[in-house]
Structure formats: C-alpha cells, structure tokens
N, C-alpha and C. Protein backbone atom coordinates (compact mmCIF):
# COMPACT_ATOMS: atom_id res chain seq x y z
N UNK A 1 60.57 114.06 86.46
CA UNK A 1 60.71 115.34 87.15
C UNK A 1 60.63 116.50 86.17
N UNK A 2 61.36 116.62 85.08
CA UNK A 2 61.09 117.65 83.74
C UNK A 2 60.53 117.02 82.96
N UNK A 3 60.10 117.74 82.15
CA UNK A 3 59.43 117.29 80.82
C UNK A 3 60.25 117.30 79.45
N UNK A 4 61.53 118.11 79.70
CA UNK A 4 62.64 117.76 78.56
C UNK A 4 63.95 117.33 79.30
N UNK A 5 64.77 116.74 78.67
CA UNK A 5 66.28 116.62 79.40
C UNK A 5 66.84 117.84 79.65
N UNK A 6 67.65 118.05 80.88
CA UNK A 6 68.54 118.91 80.88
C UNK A 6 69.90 119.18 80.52
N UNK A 7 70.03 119.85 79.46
CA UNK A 7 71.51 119.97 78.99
C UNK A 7 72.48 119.82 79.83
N UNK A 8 73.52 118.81 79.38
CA UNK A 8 74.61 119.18 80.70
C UNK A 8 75.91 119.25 80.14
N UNK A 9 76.61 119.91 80.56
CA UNK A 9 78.05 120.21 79.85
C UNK A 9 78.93 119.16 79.32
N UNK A 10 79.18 119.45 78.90
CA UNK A 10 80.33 118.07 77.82
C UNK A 10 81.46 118.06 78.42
N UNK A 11 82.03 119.56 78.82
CA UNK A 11 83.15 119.61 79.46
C UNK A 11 82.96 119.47 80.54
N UNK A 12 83.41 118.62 81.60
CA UNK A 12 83.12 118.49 83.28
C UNK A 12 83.83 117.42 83.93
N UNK A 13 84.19 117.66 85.38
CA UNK A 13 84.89 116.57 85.76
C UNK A 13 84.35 115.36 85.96
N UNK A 14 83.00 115.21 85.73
CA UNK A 14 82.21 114.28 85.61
C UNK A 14 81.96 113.75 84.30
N UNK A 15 82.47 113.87 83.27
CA UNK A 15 82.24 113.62 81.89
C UNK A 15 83.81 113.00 81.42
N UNK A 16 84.77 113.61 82.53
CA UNK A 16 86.15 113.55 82.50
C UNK A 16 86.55 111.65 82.60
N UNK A 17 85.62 111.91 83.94
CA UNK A 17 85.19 110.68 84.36
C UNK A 17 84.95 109.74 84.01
N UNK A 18 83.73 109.71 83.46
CA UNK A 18 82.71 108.61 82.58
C UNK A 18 81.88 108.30 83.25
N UNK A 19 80.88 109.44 84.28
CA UNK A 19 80.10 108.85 84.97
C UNK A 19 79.03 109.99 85.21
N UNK A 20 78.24 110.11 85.98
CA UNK A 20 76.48 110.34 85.96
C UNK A 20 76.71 111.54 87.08
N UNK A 21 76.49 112.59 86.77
CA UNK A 21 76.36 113.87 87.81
C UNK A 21 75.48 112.87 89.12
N UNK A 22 74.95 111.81 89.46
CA UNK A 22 73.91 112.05 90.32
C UNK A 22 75.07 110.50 90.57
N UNK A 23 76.37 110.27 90.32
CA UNK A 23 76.79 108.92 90.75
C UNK A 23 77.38 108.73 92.32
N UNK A 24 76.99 107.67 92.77
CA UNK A 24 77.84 107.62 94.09
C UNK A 24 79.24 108.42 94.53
N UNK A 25 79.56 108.34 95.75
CA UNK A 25 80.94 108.61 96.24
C UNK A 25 81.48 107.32 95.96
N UNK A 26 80.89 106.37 96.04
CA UNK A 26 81.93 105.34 95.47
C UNK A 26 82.57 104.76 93.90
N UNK A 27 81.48 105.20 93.31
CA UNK A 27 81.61 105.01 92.33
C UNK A 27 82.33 106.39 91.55
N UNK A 28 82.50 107.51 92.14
CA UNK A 28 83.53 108.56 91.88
C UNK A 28 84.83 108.13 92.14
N UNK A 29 85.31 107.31 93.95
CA UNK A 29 86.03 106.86 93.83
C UNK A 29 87.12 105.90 92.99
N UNK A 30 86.06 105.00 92.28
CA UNK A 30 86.15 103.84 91.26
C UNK A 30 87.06 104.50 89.80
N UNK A 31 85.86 105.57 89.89
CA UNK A 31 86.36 105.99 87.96
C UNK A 31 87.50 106.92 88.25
N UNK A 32 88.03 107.65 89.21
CA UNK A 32 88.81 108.05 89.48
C UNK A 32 90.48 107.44 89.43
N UNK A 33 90.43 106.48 90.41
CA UNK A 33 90.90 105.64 90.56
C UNK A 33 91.82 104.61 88.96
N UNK A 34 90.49 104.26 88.08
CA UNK A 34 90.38 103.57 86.88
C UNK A 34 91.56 104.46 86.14
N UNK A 35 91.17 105.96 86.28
CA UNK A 35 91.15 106.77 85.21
C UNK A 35 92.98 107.18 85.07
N UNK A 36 92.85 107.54 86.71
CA UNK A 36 94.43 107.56 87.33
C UNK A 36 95.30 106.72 86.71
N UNK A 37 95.15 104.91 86.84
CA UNK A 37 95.86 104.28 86.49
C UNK A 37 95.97 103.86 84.93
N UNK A 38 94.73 104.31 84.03
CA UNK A 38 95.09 104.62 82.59
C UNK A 38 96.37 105.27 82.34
N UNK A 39 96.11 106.42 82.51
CA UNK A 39 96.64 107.79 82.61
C UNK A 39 98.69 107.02 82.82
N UNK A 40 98.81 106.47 83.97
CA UNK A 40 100.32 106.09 84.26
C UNK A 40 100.46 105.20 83.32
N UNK A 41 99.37 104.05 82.97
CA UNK A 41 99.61 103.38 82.07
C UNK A 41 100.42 103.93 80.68
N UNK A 42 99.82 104.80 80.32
CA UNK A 42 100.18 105.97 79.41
C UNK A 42 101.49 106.23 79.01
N UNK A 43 101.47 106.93 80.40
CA UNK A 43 103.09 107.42 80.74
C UNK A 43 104.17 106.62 80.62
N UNK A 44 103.77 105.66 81.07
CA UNK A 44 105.13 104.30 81.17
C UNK A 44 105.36 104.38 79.65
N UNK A 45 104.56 104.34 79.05
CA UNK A 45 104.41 103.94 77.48
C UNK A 45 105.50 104.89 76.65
N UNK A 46 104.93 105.93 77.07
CA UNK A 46 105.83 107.69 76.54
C UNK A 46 106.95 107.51 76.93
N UNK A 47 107.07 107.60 78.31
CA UNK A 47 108.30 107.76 79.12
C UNK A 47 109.42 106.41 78.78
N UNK A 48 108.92 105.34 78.48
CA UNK A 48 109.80 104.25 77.78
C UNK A 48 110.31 104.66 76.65
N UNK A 49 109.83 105.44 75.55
CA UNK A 49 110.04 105.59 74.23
C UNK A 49 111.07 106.55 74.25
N UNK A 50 110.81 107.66 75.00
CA UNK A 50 111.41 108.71 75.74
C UNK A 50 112.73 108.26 76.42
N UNK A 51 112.48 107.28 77.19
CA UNK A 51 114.42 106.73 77.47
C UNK A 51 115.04 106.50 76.76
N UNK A 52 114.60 105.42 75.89
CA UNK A 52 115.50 105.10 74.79
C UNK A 52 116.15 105.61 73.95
N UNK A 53 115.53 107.05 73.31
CA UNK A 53 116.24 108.43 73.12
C UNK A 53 117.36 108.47 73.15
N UNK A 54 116.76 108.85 75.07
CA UNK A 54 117.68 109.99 75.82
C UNK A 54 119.48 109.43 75.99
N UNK A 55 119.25 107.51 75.81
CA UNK A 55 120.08 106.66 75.99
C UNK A 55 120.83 106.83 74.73
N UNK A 56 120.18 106.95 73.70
CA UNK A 56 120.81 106.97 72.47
C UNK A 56 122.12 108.51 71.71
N UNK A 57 121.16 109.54 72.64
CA UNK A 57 121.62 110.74 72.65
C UNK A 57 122.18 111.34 73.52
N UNK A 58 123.61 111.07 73.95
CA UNK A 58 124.25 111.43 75.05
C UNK A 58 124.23 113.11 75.46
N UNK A 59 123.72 113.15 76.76
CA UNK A 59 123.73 114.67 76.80
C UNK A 59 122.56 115.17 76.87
N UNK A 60 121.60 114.71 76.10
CA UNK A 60 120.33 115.12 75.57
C UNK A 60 119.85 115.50 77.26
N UNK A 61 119.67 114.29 78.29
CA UNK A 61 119.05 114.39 79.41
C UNK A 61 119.37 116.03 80.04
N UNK A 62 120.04 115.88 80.49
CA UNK A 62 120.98 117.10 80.73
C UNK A 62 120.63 118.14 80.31
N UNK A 63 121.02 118.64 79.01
CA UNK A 63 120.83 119.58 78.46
C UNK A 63 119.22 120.18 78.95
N UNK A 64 118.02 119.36 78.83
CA UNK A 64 117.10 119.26 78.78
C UNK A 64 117.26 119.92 80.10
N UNK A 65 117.37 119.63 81.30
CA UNK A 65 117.73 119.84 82.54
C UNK A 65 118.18 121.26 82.96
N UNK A 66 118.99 121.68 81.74
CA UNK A 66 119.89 122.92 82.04
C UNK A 66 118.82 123.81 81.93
N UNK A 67 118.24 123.73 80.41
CA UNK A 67 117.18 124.46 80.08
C UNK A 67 115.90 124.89 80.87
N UNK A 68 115.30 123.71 81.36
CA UNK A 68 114.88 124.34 82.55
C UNK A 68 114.67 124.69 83.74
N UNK A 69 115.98 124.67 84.19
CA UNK A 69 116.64 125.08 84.90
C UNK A 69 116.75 126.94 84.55
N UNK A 70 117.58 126.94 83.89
CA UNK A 70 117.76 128.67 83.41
C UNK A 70 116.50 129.44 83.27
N UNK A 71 115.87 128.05 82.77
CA UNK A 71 114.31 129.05 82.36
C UNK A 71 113.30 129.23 83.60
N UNK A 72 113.78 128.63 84.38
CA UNK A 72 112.63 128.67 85.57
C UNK A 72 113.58 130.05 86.39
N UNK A 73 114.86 130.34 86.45
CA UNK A 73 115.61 131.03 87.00
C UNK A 73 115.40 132.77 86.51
N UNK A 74 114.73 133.39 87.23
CA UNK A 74 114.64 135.22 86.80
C UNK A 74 115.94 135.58 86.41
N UNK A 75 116.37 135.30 87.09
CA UNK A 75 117.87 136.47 87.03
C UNK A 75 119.13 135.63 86.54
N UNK A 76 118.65 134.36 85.56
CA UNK A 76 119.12 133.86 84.88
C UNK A 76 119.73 134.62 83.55
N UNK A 77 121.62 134.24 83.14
CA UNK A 77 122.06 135.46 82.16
C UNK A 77 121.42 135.03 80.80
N UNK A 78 120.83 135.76 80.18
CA UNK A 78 120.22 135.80 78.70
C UNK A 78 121.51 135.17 77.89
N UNK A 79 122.46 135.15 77.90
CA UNK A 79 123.22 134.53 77.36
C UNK A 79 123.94 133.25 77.58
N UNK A 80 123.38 132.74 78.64
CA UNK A 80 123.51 131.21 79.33
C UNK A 80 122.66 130.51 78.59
N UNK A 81 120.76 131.39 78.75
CA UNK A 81 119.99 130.97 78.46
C UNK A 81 119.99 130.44 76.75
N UNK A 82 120.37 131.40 75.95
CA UNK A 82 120.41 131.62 74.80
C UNK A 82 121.83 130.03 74.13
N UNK A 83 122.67 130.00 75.00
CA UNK A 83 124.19 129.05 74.79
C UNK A 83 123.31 127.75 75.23
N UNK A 84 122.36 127.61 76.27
CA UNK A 84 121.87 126.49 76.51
C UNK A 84 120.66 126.14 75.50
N UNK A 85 119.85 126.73 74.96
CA UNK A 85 118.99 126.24 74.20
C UNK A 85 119.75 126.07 72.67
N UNK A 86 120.76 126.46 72.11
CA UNK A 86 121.22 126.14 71.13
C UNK A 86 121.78 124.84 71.40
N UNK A 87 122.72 124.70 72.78
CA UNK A 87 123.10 123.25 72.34
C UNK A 87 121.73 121.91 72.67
N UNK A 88 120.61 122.38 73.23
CA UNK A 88 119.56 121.57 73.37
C UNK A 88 118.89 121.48 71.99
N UNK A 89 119.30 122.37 70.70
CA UNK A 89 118.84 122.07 69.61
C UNK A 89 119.33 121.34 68.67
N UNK A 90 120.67 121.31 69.24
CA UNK A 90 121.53 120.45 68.40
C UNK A 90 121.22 118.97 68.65
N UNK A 91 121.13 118.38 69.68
CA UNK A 91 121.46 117.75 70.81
C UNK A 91 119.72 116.98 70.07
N UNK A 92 118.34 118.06 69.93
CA UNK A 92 116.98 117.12 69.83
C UNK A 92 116.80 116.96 68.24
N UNK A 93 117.95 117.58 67.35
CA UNK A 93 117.78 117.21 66.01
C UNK A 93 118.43 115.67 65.84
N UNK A 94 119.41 115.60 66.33
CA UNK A 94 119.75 113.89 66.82
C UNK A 94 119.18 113.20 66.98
N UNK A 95 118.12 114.15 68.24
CA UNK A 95 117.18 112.69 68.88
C UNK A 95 115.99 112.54 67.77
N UNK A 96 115.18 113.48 67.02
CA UNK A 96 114.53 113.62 65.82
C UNK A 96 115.16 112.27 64.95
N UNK A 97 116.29 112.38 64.65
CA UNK A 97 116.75 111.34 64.08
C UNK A 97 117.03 109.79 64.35
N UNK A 98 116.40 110.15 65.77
CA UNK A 98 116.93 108.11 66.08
C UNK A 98 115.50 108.17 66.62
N UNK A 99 114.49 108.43 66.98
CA UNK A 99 113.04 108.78 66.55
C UNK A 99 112.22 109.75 66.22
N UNK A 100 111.37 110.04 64.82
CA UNK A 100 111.17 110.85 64.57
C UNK A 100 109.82 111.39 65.19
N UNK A 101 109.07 110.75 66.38
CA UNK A 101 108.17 111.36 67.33
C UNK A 101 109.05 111.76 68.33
N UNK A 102 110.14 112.53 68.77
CA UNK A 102 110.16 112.94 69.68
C UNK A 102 110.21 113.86 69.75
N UNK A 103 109.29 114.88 69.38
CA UNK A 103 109.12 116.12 70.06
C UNK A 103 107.77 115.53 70.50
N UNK A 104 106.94 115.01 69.77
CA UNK A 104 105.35 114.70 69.96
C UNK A 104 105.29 114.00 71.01
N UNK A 105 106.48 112.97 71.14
CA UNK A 105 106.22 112.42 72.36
C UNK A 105 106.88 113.10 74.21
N UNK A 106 107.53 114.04 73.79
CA UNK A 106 107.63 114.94 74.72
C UNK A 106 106.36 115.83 75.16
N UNK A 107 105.93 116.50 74.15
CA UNK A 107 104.27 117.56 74.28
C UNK A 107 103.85 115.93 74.92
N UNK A 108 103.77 114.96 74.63
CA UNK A 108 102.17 114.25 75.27
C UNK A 108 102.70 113.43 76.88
N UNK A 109 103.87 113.39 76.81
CA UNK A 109 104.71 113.31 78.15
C UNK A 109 104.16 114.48 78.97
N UNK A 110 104.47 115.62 78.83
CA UNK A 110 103.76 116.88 79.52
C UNK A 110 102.29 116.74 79.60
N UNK A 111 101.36 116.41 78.65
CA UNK A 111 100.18 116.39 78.75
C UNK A 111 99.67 115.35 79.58
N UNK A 112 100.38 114.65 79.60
CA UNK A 112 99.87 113.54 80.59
C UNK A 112 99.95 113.74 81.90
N UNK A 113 101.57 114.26 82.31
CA UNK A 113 101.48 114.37 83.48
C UNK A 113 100.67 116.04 83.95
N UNK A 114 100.06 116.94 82.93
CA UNK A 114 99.13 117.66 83.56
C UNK A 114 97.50 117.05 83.78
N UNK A 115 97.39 115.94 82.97
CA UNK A 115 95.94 115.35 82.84
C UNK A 115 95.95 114.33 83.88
N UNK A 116 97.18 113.81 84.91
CA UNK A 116 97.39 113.22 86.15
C UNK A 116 96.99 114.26 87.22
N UNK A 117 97.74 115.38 87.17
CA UNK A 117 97.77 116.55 88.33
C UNK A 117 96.31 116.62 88.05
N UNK A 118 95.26 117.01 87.34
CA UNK A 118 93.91 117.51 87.15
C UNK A 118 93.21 116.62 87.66
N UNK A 119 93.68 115.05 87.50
CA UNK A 119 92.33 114.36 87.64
C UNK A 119 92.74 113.77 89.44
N UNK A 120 94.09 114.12 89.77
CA UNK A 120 94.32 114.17 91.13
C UNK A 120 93.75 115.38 92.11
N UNK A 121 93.42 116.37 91.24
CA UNK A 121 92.83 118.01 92.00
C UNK A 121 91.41 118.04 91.62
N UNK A 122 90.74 117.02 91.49
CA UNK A 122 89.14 117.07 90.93
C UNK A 122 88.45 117.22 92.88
N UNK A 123 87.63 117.94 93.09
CA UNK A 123 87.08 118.40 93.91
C UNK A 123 85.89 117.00 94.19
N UNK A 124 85.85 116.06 94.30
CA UNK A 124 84.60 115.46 94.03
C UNK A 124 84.53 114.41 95.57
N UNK A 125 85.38 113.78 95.85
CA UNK A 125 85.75 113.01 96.90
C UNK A 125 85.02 113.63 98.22
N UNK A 126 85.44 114.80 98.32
CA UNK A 126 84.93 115.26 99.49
C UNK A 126 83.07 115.78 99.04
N UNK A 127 82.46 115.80 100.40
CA UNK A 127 80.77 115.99 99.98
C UNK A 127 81.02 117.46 99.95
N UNK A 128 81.44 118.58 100.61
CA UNK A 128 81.19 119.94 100.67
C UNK A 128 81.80 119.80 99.76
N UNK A 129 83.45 119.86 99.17
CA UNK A 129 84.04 120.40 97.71
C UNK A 129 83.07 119.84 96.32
N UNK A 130 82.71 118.93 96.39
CA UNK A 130 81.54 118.21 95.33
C UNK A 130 80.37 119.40 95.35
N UNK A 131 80.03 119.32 96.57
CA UNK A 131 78.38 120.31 96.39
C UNK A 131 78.66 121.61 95.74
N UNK A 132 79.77 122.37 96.55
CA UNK A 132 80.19 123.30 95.70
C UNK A 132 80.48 123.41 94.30
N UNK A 133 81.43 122.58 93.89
CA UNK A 133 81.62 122.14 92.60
C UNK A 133 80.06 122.15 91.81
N UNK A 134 79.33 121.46 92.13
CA UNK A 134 77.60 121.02 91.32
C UNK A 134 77.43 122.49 91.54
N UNK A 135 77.44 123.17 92.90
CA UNK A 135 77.15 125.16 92.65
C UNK A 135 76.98 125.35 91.68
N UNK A 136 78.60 125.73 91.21
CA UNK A 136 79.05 126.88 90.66
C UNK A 136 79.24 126.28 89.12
N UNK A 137 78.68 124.71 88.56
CA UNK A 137 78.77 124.47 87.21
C UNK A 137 76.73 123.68 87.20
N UNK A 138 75.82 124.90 86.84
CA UNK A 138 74.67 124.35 87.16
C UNK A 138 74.82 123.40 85.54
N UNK A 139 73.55 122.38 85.34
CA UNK A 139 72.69 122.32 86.49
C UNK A 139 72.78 121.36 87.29
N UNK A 140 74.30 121.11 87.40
CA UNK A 140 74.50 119.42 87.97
C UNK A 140 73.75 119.08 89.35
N UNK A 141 73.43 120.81 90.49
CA UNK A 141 73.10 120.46 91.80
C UNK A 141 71.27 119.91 91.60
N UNK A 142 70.58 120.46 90.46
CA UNK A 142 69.74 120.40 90.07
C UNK A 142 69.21 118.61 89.90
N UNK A 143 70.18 118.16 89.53
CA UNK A 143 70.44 116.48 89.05
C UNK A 143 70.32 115.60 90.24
N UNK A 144 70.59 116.47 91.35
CA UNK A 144 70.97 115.41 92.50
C UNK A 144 69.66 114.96 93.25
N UNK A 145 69.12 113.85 93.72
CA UNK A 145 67.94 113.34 94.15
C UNK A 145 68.39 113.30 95.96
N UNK A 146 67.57 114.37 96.41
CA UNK A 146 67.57 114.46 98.02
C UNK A 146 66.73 113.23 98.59
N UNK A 147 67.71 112.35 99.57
CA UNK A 147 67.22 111.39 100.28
C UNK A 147 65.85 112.00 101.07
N UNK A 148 64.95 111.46 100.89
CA UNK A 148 63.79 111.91 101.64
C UNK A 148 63.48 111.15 103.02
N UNK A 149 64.36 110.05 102.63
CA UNK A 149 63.82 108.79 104.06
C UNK A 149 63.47 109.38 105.15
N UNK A 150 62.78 108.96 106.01
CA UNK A 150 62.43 109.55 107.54
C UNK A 150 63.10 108.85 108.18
N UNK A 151 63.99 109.31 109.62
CA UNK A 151 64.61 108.29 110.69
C UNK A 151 63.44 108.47 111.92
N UNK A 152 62.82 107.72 111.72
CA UNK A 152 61.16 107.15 112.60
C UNK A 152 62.24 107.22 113.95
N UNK A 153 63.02 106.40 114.41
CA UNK A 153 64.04 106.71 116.10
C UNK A 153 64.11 108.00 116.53
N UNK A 154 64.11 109.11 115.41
CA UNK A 154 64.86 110.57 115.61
C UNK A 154 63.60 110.92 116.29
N UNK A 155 62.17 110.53 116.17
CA UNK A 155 61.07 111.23 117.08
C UNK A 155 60.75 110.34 118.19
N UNK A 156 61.14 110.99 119.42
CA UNK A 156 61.21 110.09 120.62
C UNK A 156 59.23 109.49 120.82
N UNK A 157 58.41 110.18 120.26
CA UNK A 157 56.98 109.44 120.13
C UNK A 157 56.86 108.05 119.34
N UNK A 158 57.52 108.24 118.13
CA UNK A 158 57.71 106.99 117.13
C UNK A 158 58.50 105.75 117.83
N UNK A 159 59.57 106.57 118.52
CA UNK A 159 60.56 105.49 119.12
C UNK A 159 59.92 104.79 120.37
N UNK A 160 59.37 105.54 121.23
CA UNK A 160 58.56 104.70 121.82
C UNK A 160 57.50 103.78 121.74
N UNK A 161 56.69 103.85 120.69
CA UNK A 161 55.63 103.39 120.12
C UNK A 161 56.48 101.94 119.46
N UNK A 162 57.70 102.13 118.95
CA UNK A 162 58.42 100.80 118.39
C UNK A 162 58.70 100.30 119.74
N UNK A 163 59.11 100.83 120.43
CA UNK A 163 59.95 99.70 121.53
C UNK A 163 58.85 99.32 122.44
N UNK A 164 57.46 99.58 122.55
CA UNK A 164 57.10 99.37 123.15
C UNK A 164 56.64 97.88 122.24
N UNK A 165 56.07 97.91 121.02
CA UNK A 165 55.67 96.99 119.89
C UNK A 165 57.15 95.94 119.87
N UNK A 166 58.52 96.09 120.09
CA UNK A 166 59.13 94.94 120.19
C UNK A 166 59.16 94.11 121.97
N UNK A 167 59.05 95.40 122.96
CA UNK A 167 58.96 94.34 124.57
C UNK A 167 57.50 93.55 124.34
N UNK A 168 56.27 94.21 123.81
CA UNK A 168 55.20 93.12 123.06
C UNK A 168 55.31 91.69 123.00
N UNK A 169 56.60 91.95 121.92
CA UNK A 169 56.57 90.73 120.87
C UNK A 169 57.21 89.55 122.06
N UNK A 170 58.30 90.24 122.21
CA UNK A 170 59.27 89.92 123.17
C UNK A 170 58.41 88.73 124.50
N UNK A 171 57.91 89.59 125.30
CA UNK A 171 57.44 89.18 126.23
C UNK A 171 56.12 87.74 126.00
N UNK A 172 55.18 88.19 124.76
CA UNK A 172 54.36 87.48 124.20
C UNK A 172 54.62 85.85 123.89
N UNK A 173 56.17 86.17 123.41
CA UNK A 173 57.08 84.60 122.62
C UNK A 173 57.06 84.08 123.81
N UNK A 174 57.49 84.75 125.10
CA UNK A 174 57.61 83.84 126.19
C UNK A 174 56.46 83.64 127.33
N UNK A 175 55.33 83.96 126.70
CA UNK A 175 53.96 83.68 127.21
C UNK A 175 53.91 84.45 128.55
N UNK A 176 54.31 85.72 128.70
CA UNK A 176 54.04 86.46 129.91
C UNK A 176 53.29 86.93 129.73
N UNK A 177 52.86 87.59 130.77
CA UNK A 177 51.18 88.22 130.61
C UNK A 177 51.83 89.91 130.11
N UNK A 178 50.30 90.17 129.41
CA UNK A 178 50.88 91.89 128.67
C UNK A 178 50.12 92.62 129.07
N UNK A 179 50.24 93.68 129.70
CA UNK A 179 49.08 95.02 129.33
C UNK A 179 49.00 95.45 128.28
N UNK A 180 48.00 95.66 127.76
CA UNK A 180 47.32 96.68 126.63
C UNK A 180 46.76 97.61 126.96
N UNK A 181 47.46 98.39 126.79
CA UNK A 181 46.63 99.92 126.80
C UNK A 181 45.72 100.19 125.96
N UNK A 182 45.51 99.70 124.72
CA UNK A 182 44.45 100.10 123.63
C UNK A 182 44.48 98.70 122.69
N UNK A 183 43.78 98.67 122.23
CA UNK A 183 43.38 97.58 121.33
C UNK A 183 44.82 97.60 119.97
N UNK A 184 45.28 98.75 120.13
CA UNK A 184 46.31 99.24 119.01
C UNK A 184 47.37 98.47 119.04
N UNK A 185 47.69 97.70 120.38
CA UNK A 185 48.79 96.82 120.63
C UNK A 185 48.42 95.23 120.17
N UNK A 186 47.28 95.18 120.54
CA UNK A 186 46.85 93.73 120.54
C UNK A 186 46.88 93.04 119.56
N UNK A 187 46.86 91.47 119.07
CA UNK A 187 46.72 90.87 118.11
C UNK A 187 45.71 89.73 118.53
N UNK A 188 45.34 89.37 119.82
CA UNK A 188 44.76 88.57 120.01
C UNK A 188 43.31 89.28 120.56
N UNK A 189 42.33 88.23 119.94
CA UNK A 189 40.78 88.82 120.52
C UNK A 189 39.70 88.18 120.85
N UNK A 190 40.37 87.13 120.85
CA UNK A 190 39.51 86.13 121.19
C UNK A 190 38.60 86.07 122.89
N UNK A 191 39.57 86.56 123.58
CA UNK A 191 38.74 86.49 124.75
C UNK A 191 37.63 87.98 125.03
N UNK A 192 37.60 88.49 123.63
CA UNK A 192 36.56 89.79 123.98
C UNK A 192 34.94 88.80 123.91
N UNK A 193 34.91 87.59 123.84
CA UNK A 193 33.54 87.06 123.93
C UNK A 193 33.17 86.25 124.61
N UNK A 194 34.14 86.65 125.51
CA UNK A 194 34.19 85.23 126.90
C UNK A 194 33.58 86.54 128.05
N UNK A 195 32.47 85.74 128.92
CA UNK A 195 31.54 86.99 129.79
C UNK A 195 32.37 87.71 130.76
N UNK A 196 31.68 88.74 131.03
CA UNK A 196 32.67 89.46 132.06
C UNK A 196 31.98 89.50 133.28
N UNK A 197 31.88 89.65 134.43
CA UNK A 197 30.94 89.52 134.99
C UNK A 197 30.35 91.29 135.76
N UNK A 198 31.66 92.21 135.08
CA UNK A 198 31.12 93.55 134.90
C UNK A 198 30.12 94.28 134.58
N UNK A 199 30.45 93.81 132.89
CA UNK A 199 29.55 93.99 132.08
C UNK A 199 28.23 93.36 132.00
N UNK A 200 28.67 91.85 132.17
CA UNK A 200 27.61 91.10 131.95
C UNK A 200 26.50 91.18 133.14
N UNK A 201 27.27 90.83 134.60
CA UNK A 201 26.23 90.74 135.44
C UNK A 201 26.58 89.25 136.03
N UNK A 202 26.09 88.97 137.20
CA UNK A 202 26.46 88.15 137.97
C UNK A 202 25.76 86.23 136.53
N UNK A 203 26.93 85.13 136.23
CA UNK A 203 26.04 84.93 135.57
C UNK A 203 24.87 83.69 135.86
C-alpha cells in the first residue's frame, strides 16, 4: 500500500499492549487481559514485601492512613498535618531499617496500581471509543484494512438469482422436471440434438 513504512508512535495503548494497530477485538481483549494479570501479579509481589514491614513496624499502617487522610482533607489544621507527618517519619525510618527498599517499594506500589487504573481505562474494547482513539493519535486509522467483502443477499437481484440456482439443484437431485428460462440455468444439453418437430418439420 506505501512505498515506505509508516512511523508509528512508541508511546500508545497499543504498544502498551504488545500488539499491531490493525489487531483484532479479540486479540485486544487477550493482551489486555494478559497484561492486567501481570500487572496484579506484580502487586502481590510489592504488596507482600510491603506487609511484612508494616507488621514489623507497629503503627506504621496507620500513621500512613492519617496522613492521607489530612492530606486529602482542605480544611485540614496545618498543624495536625505537620504533627502527623513527623510521626510518619519517625515511624518509615524504622521501616527503612527492617527493609531498606521501602520507600521504593511504596513509589512502585503506587505505580502499579496507576499502570492497573490505565490499562483498565484504555478506550479500545469498544469499536466507536477505538476508532476515535486511531482519530485523534494518526496514523493508526490509516493502518486499518476496510473489509471490502460484498453481502451478494443484501441485493434482492443477486438473492434471487441464488435461490433460484439452489430450488435448481434441489429439485434436479430429486429428478423433477425444471424450467429454464435461459440456458444460464442449465447444466444439461444433451437433448438440444434430439429433433424437434418445430424446428425440424414433420419427420
């Protein structure tokens, strides 16, 4: 169809994926699906390492809790806020100490469960949110190969012309007699050389 490849973005929910701008709905389903249950796989992993901590460091949970809590709160007192993140610092230099990934494994605890929410909000499942999607990140709509097939039934001339070619067949298997309207139906011709007495004349 081109004569060079077309660049296609590196970044995309289709690259996210591991699969082909022009891939099935099912096979969106599939890598989706795959990708999802990596992803928890993940988590269990973090979130295990992450208990053991929290078990080790009494309070820690909590604290953690308070914090954002206050912090999600507007009209939360600056000095709650300020009394609660000091003792949450006390509280993760501990946990630093009975493993020394846990702050890292907190950031990738968060990252995970935003790289769950994303690959749960990917637009692709549905055909209109997909087409749109290929829109507005070209040239993915460009990629897509339009079914050309013809549905031969959808023209009531075609459709008749078949059904008339299966009562044919139909009737033929069981040796009934057929009209032919035109030679276009026929398969047999043998009796075009047997006399007529029309044409031929008395014989």
């Amino acid at each position: 169809m081109f004569d060079s490849p077309i660049p296609v973005p590196s970044a995309s929910h289709y690259a996210t994926l591991g699969v082909r701008p022009e891939a099935t709905a099912e096979e969106l389903r599939e890598a989706m699906s795959e990708l999802a249950a990596a992803l928890r796989a993940k988590k269990q992993e973090v979130t295990a390492a992450l208990e053991a901590v929290r078990a080790a460091v009494p309070g820690l949970r909590e604290a953690v809790a308070e914090v954002q809590k206050l912090q999600a709160d507007t009209k939360a007192d600056p000095a709650a806020v300020a009394a609660a993140g000091r003792t949450l610092s006390q509280l993760e230099v501990r946990a630093v100490a009975q493993n020394p990934r846990y702050r890292e494994l907190c950031d990738r605890e968060r990252d995970l469960d935003e790289e769950v929410l994303r690959v749960n909000r990917m637009a692709l499942q549905n055909t209109a949110e997909r087409l749109a999607y290929d829109r507005d990140h070209p040239p993915f709509e460009l990629l897509k190969l339009v079914d050309c097939a013809r549905d031969e039934l959808a023209d009531p001339r075609v459709a008749a012309t078949r059904l008339r070619e299966e009562l044919i067949a139909f009737l033929l298997a069981r040796g009934e007699p057929v009209f032919h309207a035109s030679d276009l139906t026929r398969t047999d011709f043998t009796s075009d050389f047997a006399p007529n007495t029309l044409l031929d004349g008395p014989g």
